[in-house]
C-alpha atoms as a PDB file:
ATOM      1  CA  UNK A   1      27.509   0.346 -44.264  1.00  0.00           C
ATOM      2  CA  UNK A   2      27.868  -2.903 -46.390  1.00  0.00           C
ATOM      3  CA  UNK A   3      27.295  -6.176 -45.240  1.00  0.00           C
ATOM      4  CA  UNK A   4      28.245  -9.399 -46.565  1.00  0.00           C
ATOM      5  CA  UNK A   5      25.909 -12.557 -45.585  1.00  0.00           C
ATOM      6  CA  UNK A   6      25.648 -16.178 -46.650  1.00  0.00           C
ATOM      7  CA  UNK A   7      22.620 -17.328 -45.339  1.00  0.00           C
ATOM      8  CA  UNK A   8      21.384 -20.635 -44.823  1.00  0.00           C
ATOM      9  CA  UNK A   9      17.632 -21.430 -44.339  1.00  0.00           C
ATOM     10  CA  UNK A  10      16.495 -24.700 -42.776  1.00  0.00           C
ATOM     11  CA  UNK A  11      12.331 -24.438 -42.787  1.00  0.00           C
ATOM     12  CA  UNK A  12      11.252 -27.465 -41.234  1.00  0.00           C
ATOM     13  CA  UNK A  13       7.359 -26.716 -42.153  1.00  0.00           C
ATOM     14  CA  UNK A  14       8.342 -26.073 -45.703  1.00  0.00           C
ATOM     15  CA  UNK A  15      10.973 -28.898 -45.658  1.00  0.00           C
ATOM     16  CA  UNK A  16      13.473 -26.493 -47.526  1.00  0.00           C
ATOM     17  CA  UNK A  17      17.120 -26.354 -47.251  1.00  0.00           C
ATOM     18  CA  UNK A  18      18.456 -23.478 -49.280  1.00  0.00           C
ATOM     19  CA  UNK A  19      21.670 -20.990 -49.072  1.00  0.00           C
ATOM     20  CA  UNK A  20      22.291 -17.583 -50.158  1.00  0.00           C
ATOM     21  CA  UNK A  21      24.687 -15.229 -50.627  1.00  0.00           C
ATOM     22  CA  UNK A  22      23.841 -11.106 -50.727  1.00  0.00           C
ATOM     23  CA  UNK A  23      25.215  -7.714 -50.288  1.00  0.00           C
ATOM     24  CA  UNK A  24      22.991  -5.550 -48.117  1.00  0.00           C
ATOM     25  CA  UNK A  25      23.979  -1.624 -47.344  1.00  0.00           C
ATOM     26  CA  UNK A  26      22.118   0.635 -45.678  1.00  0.00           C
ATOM     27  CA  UNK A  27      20.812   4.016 -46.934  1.00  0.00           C
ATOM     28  CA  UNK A  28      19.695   6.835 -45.670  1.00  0.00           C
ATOM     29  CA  UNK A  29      17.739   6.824 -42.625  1.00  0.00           C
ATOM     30  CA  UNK A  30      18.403   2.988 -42.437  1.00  0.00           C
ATOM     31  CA  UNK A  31      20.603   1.197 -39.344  1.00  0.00           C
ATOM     32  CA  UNK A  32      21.314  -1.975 -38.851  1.00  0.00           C
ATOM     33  CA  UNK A  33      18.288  -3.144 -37.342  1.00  0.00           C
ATOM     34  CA  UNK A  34      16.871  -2.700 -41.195  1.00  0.00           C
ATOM     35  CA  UNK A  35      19.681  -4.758 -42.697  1.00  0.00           C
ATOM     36  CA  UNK A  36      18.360  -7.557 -39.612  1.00  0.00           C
ATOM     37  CA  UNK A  37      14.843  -7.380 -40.657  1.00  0.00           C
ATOM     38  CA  UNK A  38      15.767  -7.833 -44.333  1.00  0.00           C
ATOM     39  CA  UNK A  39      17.915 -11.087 -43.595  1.00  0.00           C
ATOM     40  CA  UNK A  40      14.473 -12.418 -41.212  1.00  0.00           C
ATOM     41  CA  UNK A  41      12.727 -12.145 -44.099  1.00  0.00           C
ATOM     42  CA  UNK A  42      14.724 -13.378 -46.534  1.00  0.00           C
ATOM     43  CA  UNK A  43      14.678 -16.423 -44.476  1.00  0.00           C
ATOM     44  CA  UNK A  44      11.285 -16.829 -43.846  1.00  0.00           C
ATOM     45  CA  UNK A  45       9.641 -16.216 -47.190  1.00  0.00           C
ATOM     46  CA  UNK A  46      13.056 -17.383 -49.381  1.00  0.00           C
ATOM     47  CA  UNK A  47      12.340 -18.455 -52.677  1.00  0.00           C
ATOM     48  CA  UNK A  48      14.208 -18.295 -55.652  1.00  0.00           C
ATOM     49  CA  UNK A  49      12.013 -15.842 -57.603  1.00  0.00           C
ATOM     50  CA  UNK A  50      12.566 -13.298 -53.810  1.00  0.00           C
ATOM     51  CA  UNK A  51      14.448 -10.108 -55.473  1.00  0.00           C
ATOM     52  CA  UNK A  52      15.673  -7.265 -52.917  1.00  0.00           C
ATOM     53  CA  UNK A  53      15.260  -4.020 -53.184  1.00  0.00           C
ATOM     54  CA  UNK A  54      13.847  -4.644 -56.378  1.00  0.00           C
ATOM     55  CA  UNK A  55      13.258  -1.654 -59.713  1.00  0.00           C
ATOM     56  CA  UNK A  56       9.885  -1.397 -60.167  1.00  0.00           C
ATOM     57  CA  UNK A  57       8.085  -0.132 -63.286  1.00  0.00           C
ATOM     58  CA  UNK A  58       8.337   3.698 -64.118  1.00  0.00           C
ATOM     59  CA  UNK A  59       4.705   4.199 -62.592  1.00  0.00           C
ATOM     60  CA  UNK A  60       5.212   2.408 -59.344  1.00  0.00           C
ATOM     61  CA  UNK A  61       5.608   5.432 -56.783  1.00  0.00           C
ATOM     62  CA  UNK A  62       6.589   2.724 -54.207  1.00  0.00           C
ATOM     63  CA  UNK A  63       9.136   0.341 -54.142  1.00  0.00           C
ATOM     64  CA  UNK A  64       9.439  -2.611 -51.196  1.00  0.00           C
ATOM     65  CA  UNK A  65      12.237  -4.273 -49.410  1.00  0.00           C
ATOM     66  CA  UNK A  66      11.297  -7.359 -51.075  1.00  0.00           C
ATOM     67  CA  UNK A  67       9.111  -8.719 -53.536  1.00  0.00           C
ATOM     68  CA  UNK A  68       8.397 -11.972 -55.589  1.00  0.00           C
ATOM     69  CA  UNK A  69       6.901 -11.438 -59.220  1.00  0.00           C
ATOM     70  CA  UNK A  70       4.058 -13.314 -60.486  1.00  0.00           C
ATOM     71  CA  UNK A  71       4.387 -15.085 -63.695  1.00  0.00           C
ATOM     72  CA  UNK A  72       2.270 -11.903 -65.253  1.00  0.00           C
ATOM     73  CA  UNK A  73       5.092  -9.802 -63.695  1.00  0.00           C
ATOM     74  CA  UNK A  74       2.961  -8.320 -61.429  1.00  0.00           C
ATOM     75  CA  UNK A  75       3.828  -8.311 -57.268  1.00  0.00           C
ATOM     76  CA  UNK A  76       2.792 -11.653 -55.524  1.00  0.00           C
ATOM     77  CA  UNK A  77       4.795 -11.021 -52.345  1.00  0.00           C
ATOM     78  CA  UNK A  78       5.517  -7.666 -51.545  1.00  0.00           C
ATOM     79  CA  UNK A  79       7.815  -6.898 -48.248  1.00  0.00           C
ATOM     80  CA  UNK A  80       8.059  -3.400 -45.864  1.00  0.00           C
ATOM     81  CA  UNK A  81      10.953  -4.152 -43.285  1.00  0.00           C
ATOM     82  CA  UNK A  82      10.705  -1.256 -40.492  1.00  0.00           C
ATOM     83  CA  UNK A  83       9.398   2.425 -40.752  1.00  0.00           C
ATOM     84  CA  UNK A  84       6.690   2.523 -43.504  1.00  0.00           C
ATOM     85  CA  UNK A  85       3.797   4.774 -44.072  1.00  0.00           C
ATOM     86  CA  UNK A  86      -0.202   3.884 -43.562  1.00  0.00           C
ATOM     87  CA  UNK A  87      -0.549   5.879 -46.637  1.00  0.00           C
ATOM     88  CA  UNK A  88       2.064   3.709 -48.540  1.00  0.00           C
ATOM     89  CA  UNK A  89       0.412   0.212 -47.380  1.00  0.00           C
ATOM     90  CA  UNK A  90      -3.245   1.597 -47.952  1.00  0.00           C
ATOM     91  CA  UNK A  91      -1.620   2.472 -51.657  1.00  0.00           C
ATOM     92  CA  UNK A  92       0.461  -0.599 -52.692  1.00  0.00           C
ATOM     93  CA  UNK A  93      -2.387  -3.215 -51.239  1.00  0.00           C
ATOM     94  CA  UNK A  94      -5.207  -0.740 -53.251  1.00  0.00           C
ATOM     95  CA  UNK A  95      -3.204  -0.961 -56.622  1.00  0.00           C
ATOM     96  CA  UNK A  96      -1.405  -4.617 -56.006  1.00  0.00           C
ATOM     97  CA  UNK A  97      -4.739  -6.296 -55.060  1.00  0.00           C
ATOM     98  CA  UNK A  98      -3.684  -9.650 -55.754  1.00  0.00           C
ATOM     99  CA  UNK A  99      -0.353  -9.529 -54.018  1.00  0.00           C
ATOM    100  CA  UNK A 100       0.155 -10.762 -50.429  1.00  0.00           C
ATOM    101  CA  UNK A 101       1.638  -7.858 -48.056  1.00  0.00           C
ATOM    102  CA  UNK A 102       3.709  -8.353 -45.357  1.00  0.00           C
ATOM    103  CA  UNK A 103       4.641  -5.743 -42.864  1.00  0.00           C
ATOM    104  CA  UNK A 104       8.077  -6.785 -40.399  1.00  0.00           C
ATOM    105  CA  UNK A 105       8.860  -4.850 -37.627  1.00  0.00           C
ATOM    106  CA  UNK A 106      11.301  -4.975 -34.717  1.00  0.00           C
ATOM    107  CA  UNK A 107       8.651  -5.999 -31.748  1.00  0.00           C
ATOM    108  CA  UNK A 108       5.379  -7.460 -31.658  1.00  0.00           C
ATOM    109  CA  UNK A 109       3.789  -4.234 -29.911  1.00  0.00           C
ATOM    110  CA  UNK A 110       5.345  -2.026 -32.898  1.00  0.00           C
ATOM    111  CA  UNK A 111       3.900  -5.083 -35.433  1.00  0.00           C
ATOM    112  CA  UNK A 112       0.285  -4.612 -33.117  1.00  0.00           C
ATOM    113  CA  UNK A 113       0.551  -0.717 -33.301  1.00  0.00           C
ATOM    114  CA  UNK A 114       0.893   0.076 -36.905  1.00  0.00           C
ATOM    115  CA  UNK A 115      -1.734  -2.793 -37.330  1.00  0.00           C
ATOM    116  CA  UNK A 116      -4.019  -0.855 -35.041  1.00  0.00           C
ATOM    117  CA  UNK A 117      -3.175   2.539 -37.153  1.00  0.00           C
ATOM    118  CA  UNK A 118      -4.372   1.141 -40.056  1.00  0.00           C
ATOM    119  CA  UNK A 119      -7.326   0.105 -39.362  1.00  0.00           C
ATOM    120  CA  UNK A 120     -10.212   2.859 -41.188  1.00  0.00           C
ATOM    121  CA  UNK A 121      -6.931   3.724 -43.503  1.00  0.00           C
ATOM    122  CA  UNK A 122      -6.072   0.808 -45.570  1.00  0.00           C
ATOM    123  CA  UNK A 123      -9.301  -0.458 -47.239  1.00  0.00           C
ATOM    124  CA  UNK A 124      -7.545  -3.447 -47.762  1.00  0.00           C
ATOM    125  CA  UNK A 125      -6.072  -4.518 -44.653  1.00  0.00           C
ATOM    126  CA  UNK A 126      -6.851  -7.906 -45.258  1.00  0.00           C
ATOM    127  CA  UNK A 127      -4.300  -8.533 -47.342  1.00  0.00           C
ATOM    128  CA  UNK A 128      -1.600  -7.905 -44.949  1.00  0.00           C
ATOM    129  CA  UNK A 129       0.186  -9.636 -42.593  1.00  0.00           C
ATOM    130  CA  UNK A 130       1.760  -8.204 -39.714  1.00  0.00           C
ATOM    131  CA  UNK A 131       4.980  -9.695 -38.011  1.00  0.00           C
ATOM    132  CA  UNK A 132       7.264  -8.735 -35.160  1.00  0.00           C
ATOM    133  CA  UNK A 133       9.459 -10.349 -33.010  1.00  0.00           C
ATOM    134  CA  UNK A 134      10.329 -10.682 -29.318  1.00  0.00           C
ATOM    135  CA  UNK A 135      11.858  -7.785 -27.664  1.00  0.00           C
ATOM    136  CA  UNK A 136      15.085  -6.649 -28.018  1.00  0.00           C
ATOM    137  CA  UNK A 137      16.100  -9.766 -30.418  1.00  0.00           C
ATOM    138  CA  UNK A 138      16.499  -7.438 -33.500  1.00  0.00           C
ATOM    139  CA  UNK A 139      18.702  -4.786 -31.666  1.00  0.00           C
ATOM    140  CA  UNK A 140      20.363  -7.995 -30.370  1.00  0.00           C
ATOM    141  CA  UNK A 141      21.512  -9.255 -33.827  1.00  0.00           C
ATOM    142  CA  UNK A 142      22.415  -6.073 -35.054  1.00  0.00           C
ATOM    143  CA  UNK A 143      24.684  -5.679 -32.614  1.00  0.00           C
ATOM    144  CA  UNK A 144      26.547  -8.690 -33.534  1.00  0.00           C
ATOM    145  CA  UNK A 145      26.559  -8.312 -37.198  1.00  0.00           C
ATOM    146  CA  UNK A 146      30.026  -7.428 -38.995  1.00  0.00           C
ATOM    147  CA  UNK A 147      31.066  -6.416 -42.471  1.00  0.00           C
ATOM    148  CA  UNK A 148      30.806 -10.465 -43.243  1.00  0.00           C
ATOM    149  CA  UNK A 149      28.553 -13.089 -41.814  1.00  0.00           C
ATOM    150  CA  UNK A 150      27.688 -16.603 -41.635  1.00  0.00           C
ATOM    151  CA  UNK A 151      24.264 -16.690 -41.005  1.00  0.00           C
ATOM    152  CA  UNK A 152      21.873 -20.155 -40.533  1.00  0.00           C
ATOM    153  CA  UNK A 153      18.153 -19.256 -39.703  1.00  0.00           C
ATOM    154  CA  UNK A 154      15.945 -22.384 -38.299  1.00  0.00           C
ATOM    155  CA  UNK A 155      12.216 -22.040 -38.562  1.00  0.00           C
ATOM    156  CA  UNK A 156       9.947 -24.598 -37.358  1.00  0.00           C
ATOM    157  CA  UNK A 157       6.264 -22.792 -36.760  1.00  0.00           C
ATOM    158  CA  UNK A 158       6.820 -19.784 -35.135  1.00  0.00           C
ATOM    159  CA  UNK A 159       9.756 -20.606 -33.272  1.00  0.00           C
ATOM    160  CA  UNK A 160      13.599 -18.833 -35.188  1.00  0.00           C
ATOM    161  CA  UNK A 161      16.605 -19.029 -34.258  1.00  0.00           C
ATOM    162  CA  UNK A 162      19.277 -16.737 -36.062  1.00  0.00           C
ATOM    163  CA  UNK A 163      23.344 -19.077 -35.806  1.00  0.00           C
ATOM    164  CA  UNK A 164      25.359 -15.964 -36.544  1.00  0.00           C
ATOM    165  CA  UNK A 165      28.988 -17.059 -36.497  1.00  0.00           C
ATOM    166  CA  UNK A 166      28.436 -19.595 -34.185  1.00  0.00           C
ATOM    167  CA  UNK A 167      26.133 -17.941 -31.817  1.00  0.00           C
ATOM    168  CA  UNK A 168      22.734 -18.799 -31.309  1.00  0.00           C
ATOM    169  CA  UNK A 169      20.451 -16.100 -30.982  1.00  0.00           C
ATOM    170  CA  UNK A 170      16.512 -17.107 -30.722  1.00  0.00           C
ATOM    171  CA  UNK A 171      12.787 -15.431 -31.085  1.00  0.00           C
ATOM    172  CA  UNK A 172       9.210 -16.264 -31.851  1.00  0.00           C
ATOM    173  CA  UNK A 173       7.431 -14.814 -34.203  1.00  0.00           C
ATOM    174  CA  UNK A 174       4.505 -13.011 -33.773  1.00  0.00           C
ATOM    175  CA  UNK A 175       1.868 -12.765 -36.678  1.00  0.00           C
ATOM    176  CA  UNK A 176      -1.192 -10.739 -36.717  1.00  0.00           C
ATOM    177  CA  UNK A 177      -3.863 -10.089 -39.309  1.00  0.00           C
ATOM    178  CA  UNK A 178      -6.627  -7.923 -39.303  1.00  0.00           C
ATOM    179  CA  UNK A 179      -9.753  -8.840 -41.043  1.00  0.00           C
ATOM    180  CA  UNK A 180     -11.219  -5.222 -41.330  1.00  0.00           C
END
């Protein structure tokens, strides 16, 4: 499924007002709930270096949902939206050891759980930062989401609120880190 969205982030703790417009599908093994994710963090890490779905060089085995380049070229921001492997994190936080990692999933609990799965299997769980949101809020949006969209997202600390045509539709977000 392709969707159209023009988003609109207003991040009152980075004082930034931007828009954007992009063309998400879905592939295989990938609902809507993905395509929701993606958006949230487009939103909440925008910049204008953030590439989606981005090629990677021929001897990256991974590839993430989104990622911002250092000026060396190498990741600085690498993002996983939804199902990804211990194995996977463990490798691209190993070989990217500079780059900030950041894990989104639907919930909180699934944020806390693959947190707690990692730990003893990513030796450098450190760098990443775990983020979920309140129940049901992502199935929510997807729900509502059409072939095109008008979306505004309002941060202000961990308080986000999704305007999707019109409709307000708000969560917290929950951030966890694990130090070992």
């Amino acid at each position: 499924m392709r969707i159209n969205v023009d988003l609109s982030v207003n991040d009152y703790d980075r004082e930034l007002f931007a828009e954007r417009r992009i063309v998400l599908e879905t592939r295989e093994g990938e609902g809507l709930p993905h395509i929701v994710l993606k958006i949230l963090s487009m939103a909440m890490f925008h910049d204008v270096a953030l590439q989606v779905e981005p090629t990677m060089d021929d001897d990256d085995r991974y590839k993430p949902d989104l990622l911002i380049r250092a000026e060396d070229y190498r990741p600085k921001l690498w993002v996983e939206c939804g199902a990804c492997r211990v194995q996977k994190l463990d490798k691209v936080t190993f070989k990217h050891y500079d780059a900030n990692v950041v894990m989104l999933k639907r919930t909180a609990r699934e944020a806390r759980e693959i947190m707690e799965r990692c730990r003893g299997e990513v030796r450098r769980i450190q760098a990443i930062e775990f983020i979920g949101f309140d129940n049901g809020f992502v199935d929510l949006v997807a729900n509502v989401l059409t072939g095109k969209n008008d979306v505004v997202a309002i941060i202000s600390g961990d308080a986000l609120q999704l305007v999707i045509d019109g409709t307000t539709h708000s969560t917290t977000i929950h951030r966890f880190k694990s130090e070992k």
